[in-house]
C-alpha atoms as a PDB file:
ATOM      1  CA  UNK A   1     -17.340  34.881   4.859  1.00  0.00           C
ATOM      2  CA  UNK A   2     -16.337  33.370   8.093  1.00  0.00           C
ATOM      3  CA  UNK A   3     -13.093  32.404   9.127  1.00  0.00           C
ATOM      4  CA  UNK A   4     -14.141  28.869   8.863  1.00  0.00           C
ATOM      5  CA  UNK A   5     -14.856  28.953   5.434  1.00  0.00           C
ATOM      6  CA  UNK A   6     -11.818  30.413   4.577  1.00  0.00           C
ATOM      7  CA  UNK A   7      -9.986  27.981   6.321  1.00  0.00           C
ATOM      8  CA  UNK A   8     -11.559  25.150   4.449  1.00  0.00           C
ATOM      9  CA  UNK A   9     -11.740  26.810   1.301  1.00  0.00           C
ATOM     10  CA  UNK A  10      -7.922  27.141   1.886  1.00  0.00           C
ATOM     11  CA  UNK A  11      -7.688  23.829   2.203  1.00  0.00           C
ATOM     12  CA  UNK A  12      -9.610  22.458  -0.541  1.00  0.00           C
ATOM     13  CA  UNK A  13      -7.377  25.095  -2.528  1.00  0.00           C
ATOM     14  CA  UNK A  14      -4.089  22.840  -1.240  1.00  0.00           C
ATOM     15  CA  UNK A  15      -5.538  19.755  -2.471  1.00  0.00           C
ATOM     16  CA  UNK A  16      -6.130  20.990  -5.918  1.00  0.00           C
ATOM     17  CA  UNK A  17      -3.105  22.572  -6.358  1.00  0.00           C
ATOM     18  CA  UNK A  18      -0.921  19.366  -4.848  1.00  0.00           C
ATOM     19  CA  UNK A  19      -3.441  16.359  -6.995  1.00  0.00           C
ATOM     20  CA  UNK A  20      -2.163  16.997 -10.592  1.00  0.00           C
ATOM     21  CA  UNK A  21       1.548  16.798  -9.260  1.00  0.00           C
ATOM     22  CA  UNK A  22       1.083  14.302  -6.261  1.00  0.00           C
ATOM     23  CA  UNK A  23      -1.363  12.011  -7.574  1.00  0.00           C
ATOM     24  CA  UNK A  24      -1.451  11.715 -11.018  1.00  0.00           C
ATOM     25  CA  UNK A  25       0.728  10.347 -13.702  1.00  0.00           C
ATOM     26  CA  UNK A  26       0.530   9.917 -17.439  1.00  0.00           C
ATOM     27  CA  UNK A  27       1.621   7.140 -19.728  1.00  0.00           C
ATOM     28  CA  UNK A  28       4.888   7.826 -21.010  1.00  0.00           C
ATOM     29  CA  UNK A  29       5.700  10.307 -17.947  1.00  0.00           C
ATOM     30  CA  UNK A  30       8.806   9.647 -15.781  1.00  0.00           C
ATOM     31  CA  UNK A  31       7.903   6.952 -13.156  1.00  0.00           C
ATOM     32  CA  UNK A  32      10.283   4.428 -13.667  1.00  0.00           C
ATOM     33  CA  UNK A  33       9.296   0.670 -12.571  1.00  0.00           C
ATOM     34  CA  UNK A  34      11.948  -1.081 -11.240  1.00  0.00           C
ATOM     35  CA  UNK A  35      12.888  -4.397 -12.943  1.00  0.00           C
ATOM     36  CA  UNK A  36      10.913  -6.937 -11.554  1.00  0.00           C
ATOM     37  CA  UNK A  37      11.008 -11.152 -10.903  1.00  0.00           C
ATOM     38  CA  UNK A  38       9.081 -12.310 -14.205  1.00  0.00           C
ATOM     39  CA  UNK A  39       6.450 -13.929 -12.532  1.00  0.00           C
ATOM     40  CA  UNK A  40       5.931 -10.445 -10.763  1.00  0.00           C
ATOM     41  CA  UNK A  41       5.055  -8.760 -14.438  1.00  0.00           C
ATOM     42  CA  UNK A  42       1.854  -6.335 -14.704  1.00  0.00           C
ATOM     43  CA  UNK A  43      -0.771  -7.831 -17.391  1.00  0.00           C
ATOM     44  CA  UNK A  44      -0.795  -6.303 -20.824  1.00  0.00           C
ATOM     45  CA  UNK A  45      -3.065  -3.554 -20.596  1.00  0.00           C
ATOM     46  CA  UNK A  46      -1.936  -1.521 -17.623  1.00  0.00           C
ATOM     47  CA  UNK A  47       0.043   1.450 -17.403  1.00  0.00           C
ATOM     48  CA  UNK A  48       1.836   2.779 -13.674  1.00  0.00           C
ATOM     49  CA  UNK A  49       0.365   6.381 -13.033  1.00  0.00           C
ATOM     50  CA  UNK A  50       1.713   6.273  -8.907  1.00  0.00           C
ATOM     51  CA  UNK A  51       4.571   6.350  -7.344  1.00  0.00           C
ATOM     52  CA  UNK A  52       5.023   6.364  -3.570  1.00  0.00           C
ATOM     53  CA  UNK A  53       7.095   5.099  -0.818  1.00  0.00           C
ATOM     54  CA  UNK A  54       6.202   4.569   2.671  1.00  0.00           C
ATOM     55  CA  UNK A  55       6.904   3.978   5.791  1.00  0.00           C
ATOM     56  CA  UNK A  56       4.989   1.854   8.656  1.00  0.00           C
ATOM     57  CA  UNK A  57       5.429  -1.158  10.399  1.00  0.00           C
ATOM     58  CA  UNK A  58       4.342  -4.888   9.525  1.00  0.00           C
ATOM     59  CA  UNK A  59       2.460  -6.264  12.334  1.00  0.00           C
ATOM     60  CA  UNK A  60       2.366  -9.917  13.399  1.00  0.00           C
ATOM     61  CA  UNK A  61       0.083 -11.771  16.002  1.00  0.00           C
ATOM     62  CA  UNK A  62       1.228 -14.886  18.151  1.00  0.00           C
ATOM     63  CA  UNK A  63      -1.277 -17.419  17.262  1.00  0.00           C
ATOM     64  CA  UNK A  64      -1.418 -21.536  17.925  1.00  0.00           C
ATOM     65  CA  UNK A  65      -0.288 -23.889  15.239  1.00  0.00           C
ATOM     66  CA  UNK A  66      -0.951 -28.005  14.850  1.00  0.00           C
ATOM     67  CA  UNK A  67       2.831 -27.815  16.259  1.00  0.00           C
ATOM     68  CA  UNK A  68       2.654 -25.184  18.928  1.00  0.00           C
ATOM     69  CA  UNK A  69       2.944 -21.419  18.583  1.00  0.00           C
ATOM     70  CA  UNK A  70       3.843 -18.801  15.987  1.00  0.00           C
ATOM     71  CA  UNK A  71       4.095 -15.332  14.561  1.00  0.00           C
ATOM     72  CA  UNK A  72       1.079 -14.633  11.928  1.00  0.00           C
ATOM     73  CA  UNK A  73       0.845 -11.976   9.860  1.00  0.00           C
ATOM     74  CA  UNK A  74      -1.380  -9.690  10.757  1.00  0.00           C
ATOM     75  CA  UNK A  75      -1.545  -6.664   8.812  1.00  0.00           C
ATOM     76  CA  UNK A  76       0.557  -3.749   7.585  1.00  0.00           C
ATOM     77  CA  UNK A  77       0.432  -0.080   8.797  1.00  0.00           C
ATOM     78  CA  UNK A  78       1.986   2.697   6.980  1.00  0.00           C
ATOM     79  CA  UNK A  79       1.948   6.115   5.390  1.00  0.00           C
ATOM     80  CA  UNK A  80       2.893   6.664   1.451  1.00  0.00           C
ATOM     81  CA  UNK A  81       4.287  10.107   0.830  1.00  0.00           C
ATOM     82  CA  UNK A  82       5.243  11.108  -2.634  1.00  0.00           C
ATOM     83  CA  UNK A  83       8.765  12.991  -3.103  1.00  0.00           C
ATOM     84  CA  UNK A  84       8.675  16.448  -4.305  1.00  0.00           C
ATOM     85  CA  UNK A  85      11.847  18.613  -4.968  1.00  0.00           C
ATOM     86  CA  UNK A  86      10.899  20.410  -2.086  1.00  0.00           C
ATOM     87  CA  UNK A  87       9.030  18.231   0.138  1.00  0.00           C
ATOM     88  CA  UNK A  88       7.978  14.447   1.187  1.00  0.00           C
ATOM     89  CA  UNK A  89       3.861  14.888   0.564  1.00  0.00           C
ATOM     90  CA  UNK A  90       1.895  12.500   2.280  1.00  0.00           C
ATOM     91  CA  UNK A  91      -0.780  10.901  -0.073  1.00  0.00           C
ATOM     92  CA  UNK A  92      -1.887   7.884   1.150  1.00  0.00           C
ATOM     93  CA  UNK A  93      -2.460   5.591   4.334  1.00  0.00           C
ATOM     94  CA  UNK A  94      -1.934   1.978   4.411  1.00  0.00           C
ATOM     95  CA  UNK A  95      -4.045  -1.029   6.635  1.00  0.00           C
ATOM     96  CA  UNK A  96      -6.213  -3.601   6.996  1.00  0.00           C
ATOM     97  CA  UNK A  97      -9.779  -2.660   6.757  1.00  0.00           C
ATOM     98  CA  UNK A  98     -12.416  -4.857   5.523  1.00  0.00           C
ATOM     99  CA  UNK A  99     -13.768  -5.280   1.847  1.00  0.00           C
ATOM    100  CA  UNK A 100     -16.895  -4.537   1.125  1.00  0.00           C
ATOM    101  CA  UNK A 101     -17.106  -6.039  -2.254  1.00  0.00           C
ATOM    102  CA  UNK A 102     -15.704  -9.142  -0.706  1.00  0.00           C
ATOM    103  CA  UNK A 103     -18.583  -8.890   2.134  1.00  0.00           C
ATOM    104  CA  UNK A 104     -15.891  -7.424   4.523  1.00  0.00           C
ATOM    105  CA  UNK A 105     -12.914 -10.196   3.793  1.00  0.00           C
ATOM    106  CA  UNK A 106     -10.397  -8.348   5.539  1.00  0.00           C
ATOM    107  CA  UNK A 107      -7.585  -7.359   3.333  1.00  0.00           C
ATOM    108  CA  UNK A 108      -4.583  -4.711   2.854  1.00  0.00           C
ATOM    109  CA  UNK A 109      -5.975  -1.386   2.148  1.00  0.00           C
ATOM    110  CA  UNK A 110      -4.788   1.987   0.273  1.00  0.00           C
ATOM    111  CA  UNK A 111      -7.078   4.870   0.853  1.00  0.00           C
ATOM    112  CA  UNK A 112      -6.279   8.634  -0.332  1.00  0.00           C
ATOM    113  CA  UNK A 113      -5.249  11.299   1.819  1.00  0.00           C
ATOM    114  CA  UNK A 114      -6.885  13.611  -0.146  1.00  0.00           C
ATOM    115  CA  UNK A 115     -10.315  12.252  -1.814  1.00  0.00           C
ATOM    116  CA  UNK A 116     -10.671   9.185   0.887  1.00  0.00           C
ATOM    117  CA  UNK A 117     -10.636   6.714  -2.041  1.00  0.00           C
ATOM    118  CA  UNK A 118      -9.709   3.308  -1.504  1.00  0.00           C
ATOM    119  CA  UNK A 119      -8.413   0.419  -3.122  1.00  0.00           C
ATOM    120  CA  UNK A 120      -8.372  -3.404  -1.529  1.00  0.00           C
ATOM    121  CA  UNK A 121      -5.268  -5.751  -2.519  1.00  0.00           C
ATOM    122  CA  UNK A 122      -4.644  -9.094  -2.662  1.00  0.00           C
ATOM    123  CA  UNK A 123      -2.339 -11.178  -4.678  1.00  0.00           C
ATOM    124  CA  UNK A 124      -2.009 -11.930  -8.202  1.00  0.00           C
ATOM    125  CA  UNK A 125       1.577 -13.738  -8.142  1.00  0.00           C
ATOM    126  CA  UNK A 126       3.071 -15.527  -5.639  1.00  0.00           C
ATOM    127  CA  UNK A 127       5.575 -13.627  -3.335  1.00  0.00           C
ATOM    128  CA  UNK A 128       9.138 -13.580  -4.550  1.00  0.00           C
ATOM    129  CA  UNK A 129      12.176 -14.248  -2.568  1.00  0.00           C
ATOM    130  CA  UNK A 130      14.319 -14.074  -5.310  1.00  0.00           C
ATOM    131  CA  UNK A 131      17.800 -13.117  -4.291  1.00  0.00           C
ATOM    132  CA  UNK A 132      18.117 -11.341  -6.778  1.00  0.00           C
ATOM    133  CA  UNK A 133      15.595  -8.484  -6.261  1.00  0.00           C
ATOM    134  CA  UNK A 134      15.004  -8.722  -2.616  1.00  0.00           C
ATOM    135  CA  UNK A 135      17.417  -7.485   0.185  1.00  0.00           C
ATOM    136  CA  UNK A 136      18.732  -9.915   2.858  1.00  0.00           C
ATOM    137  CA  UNK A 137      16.177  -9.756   5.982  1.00  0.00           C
ATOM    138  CA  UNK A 138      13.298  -8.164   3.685  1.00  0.00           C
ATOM    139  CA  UNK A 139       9.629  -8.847   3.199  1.00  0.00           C
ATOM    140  CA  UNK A 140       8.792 -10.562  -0.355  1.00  0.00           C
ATOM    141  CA  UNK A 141       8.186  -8.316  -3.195  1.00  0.00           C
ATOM    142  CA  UNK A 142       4.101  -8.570  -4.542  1.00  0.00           C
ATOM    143  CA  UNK A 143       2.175  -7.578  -7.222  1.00  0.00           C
ATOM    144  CA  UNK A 144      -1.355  -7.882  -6.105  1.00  0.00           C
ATOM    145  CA  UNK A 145      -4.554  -7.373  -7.898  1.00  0.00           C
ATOM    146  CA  UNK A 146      -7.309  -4.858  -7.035  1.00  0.00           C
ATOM    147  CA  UNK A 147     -10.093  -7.139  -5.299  1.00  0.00           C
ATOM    148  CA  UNK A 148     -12.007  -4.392  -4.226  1.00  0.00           C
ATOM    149  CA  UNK A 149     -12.488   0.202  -4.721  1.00  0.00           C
ATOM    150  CA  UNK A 150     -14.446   2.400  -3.537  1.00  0.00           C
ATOM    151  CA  UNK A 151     -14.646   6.040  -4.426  1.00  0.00           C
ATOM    152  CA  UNK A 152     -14.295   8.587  -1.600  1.00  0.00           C
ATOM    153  CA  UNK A 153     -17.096  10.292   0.150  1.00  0.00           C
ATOM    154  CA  UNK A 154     -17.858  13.516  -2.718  1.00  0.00           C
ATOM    155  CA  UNK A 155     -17.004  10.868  -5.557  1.00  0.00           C
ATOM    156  CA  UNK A 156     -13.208  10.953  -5.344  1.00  0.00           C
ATOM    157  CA  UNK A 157     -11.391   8.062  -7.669  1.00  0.00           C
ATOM    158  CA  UNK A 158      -7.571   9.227  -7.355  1.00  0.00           C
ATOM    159  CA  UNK A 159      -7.196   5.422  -5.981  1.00  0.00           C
ATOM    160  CA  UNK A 160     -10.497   3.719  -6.707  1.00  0.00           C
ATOM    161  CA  UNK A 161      -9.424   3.284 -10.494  1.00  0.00           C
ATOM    162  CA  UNK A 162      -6.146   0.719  -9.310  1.00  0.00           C
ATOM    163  CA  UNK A 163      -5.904  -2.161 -11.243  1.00  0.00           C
ATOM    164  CA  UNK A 164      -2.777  -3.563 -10.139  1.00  0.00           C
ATOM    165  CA  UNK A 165       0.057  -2.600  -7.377  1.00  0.00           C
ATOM    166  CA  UNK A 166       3.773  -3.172  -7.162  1.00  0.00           C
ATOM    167  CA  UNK A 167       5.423  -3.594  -3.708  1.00  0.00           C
ATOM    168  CA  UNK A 168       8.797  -3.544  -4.488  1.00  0.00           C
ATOM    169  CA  UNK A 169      12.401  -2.226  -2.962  1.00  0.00           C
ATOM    170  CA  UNK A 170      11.500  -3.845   0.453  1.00  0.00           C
ATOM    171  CA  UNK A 171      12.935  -3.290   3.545  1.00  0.00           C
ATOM    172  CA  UNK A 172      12.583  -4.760   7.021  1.00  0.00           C
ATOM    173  CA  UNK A 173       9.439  -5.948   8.196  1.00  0.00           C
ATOM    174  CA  UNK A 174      10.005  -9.757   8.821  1.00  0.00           C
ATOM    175  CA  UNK A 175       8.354 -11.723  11.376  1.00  0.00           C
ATOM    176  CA  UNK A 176      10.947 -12.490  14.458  1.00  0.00           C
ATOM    177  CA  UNK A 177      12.967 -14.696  14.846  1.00  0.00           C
ATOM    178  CA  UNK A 178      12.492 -14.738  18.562  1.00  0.00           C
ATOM    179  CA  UNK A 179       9.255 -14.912  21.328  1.00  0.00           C
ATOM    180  CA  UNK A 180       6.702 -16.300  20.328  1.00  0.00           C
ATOM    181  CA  UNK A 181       7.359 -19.854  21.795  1.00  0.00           C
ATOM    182  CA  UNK A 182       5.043 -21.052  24.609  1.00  0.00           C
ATOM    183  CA  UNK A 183       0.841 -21.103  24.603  1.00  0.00           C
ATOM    184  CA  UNK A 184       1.286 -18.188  27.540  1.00  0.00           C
ATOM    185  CA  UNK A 185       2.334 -15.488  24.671  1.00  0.00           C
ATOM    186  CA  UNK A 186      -0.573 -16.335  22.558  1.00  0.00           C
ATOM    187  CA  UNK A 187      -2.608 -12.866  21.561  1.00  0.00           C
ATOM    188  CA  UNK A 188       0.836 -10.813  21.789  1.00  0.00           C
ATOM    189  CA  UNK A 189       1.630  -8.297  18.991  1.00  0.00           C
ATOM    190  CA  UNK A 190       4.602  -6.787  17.463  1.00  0.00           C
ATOM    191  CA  UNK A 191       5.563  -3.980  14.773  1.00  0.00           C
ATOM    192  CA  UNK A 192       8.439  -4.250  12.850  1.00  0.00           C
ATOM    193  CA  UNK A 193       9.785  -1.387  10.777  1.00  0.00           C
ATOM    194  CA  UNK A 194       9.710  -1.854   7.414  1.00  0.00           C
ATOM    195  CA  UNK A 195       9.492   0.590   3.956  1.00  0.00           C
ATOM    196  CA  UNK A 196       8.836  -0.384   0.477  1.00  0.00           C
ATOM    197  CA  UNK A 197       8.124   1.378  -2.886  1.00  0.00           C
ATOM    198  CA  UNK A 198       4.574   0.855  -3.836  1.00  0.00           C
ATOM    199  CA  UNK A 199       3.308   1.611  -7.835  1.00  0.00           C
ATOM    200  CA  UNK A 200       0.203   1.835  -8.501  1.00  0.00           C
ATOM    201  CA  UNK A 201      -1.563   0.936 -12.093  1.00  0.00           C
ATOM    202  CA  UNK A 202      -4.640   1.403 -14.061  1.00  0.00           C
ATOM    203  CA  UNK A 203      -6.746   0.626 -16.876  1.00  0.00           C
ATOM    204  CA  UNK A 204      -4.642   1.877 -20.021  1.00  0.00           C
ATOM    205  CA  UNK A 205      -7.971   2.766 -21.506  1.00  0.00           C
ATOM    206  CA  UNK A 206      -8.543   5.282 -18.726  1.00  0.00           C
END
């Protein structure tokens, strides 16, 4: 056996050993949901079996408006890493990529670190702003719907089988309050910090 092999067998080995803690979840295991806005609840019929936080920036675009200029969203960037007891375990990547079940709509996208499956949100609920869940200077909690999956390359589904997904325990990642005020910064960009607790939730059937 070559050294290459072994490498990648070694690898492969890693991924199998890390899925059944890092990526999977069983009804009635410990993930706890935070309490959520009402009109932020998960249909009957769905159980959480993910739990991740991550890390990234939300990006914004300076575009024109019937008034003038201002920021747009844009899309998100980030990396989900599930907490171990002895390690943060990075498990998923974050991004706007296009659909294809939506004949490439563009829209916020979850693929796997380990199995390349993907999942394609968009929302369910309207975002809340409720005071009551969401921090001063935060992004709005969601709970978007699934509007597109694809399995990874050699049939992966560790994300493909999302129904539903929390964003929830926000941080950062408004648009600024400042730039963005004459036609000559139209086209300019900017990432702002943000992290959030994503859950992720299937079919209860499956």
């Amino acid at each position: 056996m070559t050294h290459h092999s072994l490498f990648a067998g070694s690898l492969i080995a890693l991924a199998l050993a890390l899925q059944p803690a890092a990526a999977f979840a069983q009804p009635g295991s410990r993930i706890e949901v935070p309490e959520v806005p009402a009109t932020l609840t998960v249909p009957d019929g769905n159980v959480v079996y993910l739990e991740t936080r991550a890390s990234g920036t939300q990006n914004y675009i300076c575009l024109p408006t019937p008034t003038g200029v201002a920021w747009k969203f844009l899309g998100p960037q980030a990396t989900l890493f599930i907490a171990t007891p002895a390690f943060q375990q990075q498990i998923a990547t974050h991004f706007l990529s296009a659909n294809p079940d939506e004949q490439g709509l563009p829209r916020p996208t979850w693929q796997h670190s380990f199995d390349s499956s993907s999942v394609w949100g968009r929302l369910y609920a309207p975002p809340s702003t409720d005071s009551n869940y969401v921090a001063p200077g935060a992004i709005p909690w969601l709970l978007l719907e699934a509007a597109g999956t694809a399995d990874g390359p050699n049939g992966g589904s560790l994300l493909s089988r999302t129904t539903y997904i929390h964003r929830v325990n926000t941080q950062g990642g408004v648009a600024p309050a400042t730039g963005c005020t004459t036609a000559a910064e139209v086209g300019a960009v900017v990432l702002v910090p943000y992290a959030t607790d994503y859950f992720f939730y299937r079919a209860a059937r499956q």
